[in-house]
PDB file of N, CA and C in Angstrom:
ATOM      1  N   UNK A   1     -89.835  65.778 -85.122  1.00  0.00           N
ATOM      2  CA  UNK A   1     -89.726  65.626 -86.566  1.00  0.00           C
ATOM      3  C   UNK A   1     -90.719  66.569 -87.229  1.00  0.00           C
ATOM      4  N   UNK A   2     -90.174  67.063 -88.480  1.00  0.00           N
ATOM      5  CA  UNK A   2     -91.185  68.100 -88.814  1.00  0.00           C
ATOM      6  C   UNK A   2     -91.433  67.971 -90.422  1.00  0.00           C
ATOM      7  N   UNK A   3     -92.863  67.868 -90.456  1.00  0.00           N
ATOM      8  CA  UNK A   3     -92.982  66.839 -91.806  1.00  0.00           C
ATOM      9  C   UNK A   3     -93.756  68.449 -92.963  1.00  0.00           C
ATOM     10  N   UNK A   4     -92.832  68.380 -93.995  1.00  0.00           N
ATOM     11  CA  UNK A   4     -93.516  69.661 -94.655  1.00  0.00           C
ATOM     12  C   UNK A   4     -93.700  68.742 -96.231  1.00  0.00           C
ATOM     13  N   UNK A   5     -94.563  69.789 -97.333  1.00  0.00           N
ATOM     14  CA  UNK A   5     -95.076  69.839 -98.750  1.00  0.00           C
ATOM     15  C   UNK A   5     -94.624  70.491 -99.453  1.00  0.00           C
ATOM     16  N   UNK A   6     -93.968  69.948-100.451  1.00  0.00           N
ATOM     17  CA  UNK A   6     -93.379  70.412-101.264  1.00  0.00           C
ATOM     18  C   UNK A   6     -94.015  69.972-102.584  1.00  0.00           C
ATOM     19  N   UNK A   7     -94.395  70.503-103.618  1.00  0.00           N
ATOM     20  CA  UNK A   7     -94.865  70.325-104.747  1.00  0.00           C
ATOM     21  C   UNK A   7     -93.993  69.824-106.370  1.00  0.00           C
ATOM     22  N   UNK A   8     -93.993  68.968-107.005  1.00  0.00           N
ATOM     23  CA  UNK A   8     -93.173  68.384-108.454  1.00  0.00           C
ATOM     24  C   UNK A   8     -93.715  69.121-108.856  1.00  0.00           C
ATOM     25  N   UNK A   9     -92.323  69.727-109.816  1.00  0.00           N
ATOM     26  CA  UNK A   9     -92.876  70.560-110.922  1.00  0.00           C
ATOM     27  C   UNK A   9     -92.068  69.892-112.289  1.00  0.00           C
ATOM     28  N   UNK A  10     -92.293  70.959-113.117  1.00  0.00           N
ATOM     29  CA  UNK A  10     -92.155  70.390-114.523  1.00  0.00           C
ATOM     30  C   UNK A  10     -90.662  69.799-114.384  1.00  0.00           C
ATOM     31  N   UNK A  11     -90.197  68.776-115.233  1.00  0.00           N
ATOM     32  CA  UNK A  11     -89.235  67.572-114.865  1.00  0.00           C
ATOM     33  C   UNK A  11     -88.817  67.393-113.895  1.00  0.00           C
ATOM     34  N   UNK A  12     -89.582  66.894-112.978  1.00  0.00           N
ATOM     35  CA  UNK A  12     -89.759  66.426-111.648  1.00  0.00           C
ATOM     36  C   UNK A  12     -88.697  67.609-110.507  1.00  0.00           C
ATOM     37  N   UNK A  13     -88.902  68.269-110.908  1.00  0.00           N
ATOM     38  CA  UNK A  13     -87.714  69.264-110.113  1.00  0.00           C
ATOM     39  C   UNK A  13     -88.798  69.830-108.703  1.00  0.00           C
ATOM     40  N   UNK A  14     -87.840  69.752-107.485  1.00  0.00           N
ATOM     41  CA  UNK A  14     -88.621  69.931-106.549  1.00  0.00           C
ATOM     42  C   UNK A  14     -87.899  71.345-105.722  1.00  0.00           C
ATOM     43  N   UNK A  15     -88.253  72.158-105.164  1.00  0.00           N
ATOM     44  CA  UNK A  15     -88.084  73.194-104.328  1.00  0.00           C
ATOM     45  C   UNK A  15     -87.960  72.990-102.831  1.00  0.00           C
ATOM     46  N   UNK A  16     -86.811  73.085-102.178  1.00  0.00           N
ATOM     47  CA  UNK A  16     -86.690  72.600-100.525  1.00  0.00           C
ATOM     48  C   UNK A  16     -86.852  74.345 -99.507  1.00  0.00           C
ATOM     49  N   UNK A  17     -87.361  73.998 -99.292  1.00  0.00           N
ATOM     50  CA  UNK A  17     -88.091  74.967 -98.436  1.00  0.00           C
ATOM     51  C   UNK A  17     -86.842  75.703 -97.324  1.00  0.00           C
ATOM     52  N   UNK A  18     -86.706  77.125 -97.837  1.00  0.00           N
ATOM     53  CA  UNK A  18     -85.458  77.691 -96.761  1.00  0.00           C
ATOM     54  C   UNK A  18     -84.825  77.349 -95.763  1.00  0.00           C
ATOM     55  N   UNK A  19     -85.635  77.329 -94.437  1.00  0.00           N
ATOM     56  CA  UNK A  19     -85.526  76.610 -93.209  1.00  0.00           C
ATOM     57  C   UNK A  19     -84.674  75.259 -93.239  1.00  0.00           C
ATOM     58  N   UNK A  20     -85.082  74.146 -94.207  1.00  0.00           N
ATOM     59  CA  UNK A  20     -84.309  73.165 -94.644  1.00  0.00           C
ATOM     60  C   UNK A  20     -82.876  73.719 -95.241  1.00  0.00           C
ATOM     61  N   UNK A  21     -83.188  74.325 -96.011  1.00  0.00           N
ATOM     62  CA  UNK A  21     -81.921  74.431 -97.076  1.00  0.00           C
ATOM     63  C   UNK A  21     -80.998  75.312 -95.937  1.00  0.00           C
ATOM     64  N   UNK A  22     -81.301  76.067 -95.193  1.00  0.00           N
ATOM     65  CA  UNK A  22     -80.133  76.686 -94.201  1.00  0.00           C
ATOM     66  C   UNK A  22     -79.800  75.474 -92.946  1.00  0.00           C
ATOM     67  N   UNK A  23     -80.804  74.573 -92.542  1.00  0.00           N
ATOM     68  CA  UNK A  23     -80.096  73.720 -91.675  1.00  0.00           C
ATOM     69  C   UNK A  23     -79.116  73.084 -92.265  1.00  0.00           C
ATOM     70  N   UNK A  24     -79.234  72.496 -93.576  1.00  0.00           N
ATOM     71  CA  UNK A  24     -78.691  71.595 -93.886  1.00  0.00           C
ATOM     72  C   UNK A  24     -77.243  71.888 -94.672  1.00  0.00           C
ATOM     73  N   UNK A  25     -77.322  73.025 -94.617  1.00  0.00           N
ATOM     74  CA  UNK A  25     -76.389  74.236 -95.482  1.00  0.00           C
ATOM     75  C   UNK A  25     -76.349  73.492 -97.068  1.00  0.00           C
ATOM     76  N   UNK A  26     -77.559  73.471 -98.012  1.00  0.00           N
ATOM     77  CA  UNK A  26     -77.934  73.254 -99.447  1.00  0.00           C
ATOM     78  C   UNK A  26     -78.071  74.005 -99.633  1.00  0.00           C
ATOM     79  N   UNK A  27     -77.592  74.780-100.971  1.00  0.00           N
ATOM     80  CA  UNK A  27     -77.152  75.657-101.633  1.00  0.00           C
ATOM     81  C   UNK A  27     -77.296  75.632-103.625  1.00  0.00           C
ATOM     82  N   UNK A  28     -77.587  76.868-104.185  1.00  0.00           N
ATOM     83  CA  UNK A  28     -76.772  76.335-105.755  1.00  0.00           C
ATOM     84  C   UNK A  28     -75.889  75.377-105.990  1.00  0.00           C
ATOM     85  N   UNK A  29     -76.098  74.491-106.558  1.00  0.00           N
ATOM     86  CA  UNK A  29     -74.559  73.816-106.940  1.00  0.00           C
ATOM     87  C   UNK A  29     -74.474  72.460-106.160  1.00  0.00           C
ATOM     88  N   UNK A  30     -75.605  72.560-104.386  1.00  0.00           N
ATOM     89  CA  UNK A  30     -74.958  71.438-103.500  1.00  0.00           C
ATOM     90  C   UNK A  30     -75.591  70.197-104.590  1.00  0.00           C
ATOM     91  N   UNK A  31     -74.787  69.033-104.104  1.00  0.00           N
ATOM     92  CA  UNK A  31     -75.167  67.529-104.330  1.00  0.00           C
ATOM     93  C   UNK A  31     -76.119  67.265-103.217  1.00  0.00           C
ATOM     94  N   UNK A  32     -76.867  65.988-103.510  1.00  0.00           N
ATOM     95  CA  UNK A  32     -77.337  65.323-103.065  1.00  0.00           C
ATOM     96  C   UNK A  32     -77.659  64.000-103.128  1.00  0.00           C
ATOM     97  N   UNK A  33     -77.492  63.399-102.360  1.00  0.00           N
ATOM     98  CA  UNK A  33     -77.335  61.400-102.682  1.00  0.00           C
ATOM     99  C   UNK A  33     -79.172  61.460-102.300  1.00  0.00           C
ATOM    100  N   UNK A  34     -79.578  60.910-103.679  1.00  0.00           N
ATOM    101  CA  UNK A  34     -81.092  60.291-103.728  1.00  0.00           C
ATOM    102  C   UNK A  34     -80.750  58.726-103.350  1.00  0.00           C
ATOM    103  N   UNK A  35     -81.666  58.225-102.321  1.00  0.00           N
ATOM    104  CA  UNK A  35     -82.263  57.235-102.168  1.00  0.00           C
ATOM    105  C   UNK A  35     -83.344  56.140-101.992  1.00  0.00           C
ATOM    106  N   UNK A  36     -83.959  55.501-101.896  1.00  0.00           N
ATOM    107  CA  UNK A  36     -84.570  54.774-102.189  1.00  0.00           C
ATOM    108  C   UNK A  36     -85.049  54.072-100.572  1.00  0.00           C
ATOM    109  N   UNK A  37     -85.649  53.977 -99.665  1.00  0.00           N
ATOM    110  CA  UNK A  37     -85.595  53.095 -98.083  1.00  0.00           C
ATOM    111  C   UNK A  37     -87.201  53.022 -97.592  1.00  0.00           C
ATOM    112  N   UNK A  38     -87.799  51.944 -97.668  1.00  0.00           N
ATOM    113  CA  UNK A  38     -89.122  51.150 -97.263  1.00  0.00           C
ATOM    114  C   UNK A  38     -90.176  51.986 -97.646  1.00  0.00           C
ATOM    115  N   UNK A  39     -89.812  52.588 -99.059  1.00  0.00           N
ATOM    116  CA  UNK A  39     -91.186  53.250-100.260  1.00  0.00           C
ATOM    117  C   UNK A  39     -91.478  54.552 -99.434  1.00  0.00           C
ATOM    118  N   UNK A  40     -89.789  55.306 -99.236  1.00  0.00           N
ATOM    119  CA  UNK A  40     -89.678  56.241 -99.274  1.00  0.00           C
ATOM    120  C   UNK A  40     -88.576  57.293 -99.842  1.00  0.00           C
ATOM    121  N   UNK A  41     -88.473  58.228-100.008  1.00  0.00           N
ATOM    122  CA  UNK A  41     -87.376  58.743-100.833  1.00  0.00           C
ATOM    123  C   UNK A  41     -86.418  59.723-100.172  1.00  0.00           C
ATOM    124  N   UNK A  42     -85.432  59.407 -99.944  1.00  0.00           N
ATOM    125  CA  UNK A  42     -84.421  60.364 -99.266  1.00  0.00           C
ATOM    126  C   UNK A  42     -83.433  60.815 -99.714  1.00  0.00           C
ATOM    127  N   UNK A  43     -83.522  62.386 -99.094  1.00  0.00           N
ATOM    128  CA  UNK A  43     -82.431  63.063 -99.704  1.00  0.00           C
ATOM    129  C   UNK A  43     -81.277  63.247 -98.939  1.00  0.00           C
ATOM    130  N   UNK A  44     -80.122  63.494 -99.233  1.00  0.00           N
ATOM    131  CA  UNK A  44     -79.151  63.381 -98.223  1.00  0.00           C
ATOM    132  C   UNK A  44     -77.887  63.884 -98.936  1.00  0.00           C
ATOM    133  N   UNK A  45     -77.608  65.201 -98.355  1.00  0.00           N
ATOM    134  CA  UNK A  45     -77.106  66.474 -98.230  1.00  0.00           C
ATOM    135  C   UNK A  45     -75.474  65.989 -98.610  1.00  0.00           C
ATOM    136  N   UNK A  46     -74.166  66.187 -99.732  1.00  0.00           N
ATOM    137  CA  UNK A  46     -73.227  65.425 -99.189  1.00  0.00           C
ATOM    138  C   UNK A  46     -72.072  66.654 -99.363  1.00  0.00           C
ATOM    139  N   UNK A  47     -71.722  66.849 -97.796  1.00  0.00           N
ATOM    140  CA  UNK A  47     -70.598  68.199 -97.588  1.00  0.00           C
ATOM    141  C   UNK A  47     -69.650  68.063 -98.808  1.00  0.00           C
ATOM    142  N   UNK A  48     -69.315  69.609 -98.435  1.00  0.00           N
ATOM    143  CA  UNK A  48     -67.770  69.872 -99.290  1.00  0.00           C
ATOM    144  C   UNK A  48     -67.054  70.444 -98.100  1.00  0.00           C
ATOM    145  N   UNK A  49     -65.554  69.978 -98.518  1.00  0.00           N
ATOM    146  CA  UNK A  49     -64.428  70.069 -97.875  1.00  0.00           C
ATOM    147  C   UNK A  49     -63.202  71.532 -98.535  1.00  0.00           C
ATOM    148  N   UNK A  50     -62.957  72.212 -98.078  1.00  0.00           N
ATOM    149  CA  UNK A  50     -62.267  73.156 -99.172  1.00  0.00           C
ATOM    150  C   UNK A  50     -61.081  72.150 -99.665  1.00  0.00           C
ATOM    151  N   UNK A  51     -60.372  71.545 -98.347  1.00  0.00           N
ATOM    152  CA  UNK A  51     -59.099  70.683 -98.161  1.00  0.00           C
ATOM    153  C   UNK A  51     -59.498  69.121 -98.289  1.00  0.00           C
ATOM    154  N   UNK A  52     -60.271  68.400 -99.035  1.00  0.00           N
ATOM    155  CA  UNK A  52     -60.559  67.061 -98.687  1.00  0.00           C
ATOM    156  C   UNK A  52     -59.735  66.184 -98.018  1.00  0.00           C
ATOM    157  N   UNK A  53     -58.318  66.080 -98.364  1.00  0.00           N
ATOM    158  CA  UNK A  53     -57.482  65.341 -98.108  1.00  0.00           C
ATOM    159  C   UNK A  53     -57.147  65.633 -96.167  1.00  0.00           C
ATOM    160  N   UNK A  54     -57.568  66.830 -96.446  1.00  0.00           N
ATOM    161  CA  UNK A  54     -56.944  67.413 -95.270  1.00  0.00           C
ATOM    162  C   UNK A  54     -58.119  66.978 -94.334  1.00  0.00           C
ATOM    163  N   UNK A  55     -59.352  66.886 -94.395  1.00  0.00           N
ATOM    164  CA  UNK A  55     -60.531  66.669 -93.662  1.00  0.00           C
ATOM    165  C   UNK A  55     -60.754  65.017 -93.099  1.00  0.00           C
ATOM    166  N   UNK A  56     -59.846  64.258 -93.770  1.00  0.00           N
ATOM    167  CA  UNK A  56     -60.118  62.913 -94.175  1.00  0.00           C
ATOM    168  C   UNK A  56     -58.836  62.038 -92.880  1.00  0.00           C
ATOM    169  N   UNK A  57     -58.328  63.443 -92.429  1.00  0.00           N
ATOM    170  CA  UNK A  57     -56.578  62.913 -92.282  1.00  0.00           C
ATOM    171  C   UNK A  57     -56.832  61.718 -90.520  1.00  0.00           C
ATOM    172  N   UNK A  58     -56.469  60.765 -90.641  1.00  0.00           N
ATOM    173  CA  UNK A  58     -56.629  59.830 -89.804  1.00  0.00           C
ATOM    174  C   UNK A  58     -57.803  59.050 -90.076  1.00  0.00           C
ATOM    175  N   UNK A  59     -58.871  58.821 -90.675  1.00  0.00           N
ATOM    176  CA  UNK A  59     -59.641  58.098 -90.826  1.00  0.00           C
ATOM    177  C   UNK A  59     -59.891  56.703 -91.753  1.00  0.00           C
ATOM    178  N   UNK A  60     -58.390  56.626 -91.953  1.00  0.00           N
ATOM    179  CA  UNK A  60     -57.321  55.155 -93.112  1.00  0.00           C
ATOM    180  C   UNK A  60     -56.020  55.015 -91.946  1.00  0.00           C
ATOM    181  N   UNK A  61     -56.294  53.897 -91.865  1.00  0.00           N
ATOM    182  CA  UNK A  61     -55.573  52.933 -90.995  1.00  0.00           C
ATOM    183  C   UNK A  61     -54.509  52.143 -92.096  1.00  0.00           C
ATOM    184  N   UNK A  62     -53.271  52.153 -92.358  1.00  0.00           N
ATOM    185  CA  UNK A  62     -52.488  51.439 -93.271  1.00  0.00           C
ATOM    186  C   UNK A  62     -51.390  50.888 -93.036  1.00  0.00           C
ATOM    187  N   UNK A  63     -51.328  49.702 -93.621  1.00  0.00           N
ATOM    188  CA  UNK A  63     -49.617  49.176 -92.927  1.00  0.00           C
ATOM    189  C   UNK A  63     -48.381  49.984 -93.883  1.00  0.00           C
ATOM    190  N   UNK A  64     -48.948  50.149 -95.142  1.00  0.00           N
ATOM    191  CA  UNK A  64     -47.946  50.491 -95.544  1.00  0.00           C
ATOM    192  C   UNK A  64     -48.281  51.964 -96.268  1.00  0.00           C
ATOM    193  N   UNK A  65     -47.198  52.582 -96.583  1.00  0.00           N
ATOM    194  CA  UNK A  65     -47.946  54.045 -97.729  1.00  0.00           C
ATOM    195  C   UNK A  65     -47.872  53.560 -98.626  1.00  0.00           C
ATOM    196  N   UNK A  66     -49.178  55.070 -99.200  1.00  0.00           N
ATOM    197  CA  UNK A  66     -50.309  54.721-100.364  1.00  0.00           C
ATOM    198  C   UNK A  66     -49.946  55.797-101.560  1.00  0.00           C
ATOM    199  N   UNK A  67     -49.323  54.942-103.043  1.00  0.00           N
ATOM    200  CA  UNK A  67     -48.975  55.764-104.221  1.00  0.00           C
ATOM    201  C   UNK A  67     -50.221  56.816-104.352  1.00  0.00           C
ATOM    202  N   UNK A  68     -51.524  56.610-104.301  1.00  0.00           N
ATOM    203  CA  UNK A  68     -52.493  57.731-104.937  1.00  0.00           C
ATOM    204  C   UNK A  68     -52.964  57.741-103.462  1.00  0.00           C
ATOM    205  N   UNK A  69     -52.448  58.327-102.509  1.00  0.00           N
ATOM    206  CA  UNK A  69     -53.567  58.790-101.503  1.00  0.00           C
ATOM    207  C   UNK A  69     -54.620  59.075-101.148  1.00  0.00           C
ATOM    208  N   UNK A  70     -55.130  60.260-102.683  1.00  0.00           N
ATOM    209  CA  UNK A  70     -56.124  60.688-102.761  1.00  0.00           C
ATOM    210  C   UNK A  70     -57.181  59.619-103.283  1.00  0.00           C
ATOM    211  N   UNK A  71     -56.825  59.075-104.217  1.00  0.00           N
ATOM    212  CA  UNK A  71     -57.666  58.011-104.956  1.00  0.00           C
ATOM    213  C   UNK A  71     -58.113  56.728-103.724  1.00  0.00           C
ATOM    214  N   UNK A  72     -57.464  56.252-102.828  1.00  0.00           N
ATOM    215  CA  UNK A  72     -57.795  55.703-101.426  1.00  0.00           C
ATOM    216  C   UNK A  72     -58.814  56.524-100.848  1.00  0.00           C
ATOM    217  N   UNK A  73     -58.610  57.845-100.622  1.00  0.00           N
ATOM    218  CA  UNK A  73     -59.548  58.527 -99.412  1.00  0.00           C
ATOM    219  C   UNK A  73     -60.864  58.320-100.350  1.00  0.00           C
ATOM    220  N   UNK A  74     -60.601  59.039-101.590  1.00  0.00           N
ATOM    221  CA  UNK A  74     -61.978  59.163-101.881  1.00  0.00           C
ATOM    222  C   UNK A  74     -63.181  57.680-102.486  1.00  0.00           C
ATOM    223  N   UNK A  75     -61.760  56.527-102.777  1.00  0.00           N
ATOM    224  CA  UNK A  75     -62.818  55.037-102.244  1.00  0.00           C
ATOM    225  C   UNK A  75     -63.272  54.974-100.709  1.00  0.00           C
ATOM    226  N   UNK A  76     -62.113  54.939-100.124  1.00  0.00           N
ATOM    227  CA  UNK A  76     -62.945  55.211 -98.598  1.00  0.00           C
ATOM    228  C   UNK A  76     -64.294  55.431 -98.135  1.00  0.00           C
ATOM    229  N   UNK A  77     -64.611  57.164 -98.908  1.00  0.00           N
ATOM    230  CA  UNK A  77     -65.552  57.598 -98.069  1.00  0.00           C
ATOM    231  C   UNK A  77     -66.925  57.135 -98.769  1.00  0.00           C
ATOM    232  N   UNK A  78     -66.430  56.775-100.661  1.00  0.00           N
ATOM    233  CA  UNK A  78     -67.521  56.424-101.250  1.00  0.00           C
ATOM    234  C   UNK A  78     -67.894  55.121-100.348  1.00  0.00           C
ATOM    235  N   UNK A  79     -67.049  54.380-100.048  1.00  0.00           N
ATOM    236  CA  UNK A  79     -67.627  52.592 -99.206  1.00  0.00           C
ATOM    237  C   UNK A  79     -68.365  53.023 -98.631  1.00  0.00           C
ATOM    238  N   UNK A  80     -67.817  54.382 -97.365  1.00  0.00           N
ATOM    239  CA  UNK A  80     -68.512  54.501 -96.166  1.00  0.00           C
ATOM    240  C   UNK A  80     -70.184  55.063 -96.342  1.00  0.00           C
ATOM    241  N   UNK A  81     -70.132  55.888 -97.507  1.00  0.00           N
ATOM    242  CA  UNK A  81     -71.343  56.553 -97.805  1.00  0.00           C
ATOM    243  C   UNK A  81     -72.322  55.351 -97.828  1.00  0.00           C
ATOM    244  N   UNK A  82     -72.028  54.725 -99.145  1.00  0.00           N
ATOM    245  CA  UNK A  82     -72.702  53.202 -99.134  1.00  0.00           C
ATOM    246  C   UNK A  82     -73.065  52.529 -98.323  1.00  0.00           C
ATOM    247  N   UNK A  83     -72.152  52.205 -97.120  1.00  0.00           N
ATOM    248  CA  UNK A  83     -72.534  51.684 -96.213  1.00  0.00           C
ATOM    249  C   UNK A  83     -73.384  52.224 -94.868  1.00  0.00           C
ATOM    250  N   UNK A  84     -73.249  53.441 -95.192  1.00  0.00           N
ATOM    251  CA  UNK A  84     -74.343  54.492 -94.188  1.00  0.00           C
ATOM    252  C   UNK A  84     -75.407  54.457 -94.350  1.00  0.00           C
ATOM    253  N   UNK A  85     -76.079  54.562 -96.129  1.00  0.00           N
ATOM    254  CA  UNK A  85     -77.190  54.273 -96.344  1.00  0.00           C
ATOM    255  C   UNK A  85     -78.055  52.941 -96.135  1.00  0.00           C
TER     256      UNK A  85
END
């Protein structure tokens, strides 16, 4: 584990240090899910898909088909996120 310093700057905006930002492939623009876990703060990186639907395909189990497909996957993965953290 490799524990680095990073400094708050003016409205709390923080700078992630290269090395990080290329493992984690964070970028302009990426998201990140802030959290909150035993009075510490975590950040956590959340991919993009070019094809979402297409990335997602088998991971919904259904008896029957689904009018908004998309609107399913993307409750899906929000539960799963939730429940990861």
């Amino acid at each position: 584990m490799t524990f680095l310093s990073v400094e708050v700057g003016k409205y709390g905006r923080i700078v992630l240090p290269k090395n990080i930002r290329d493992k984690y492939q964070v970028s302009e623009g990426s998201r990140l899910i802030i959290r909150e876990r035993d009075g510490e703060i975590v950040l956590i990186p959340v991919r993009k898909y070019d094809k979402p639907t297409e990335a997602l395909y088998g991971s919904i189990r259904l008896e029957m088909p689904l009018d908004e497909p998309k609107r399913a996957a993307r409750e899906h993965i929000r539960r799963k996120l939730i429940e990861g953290l």
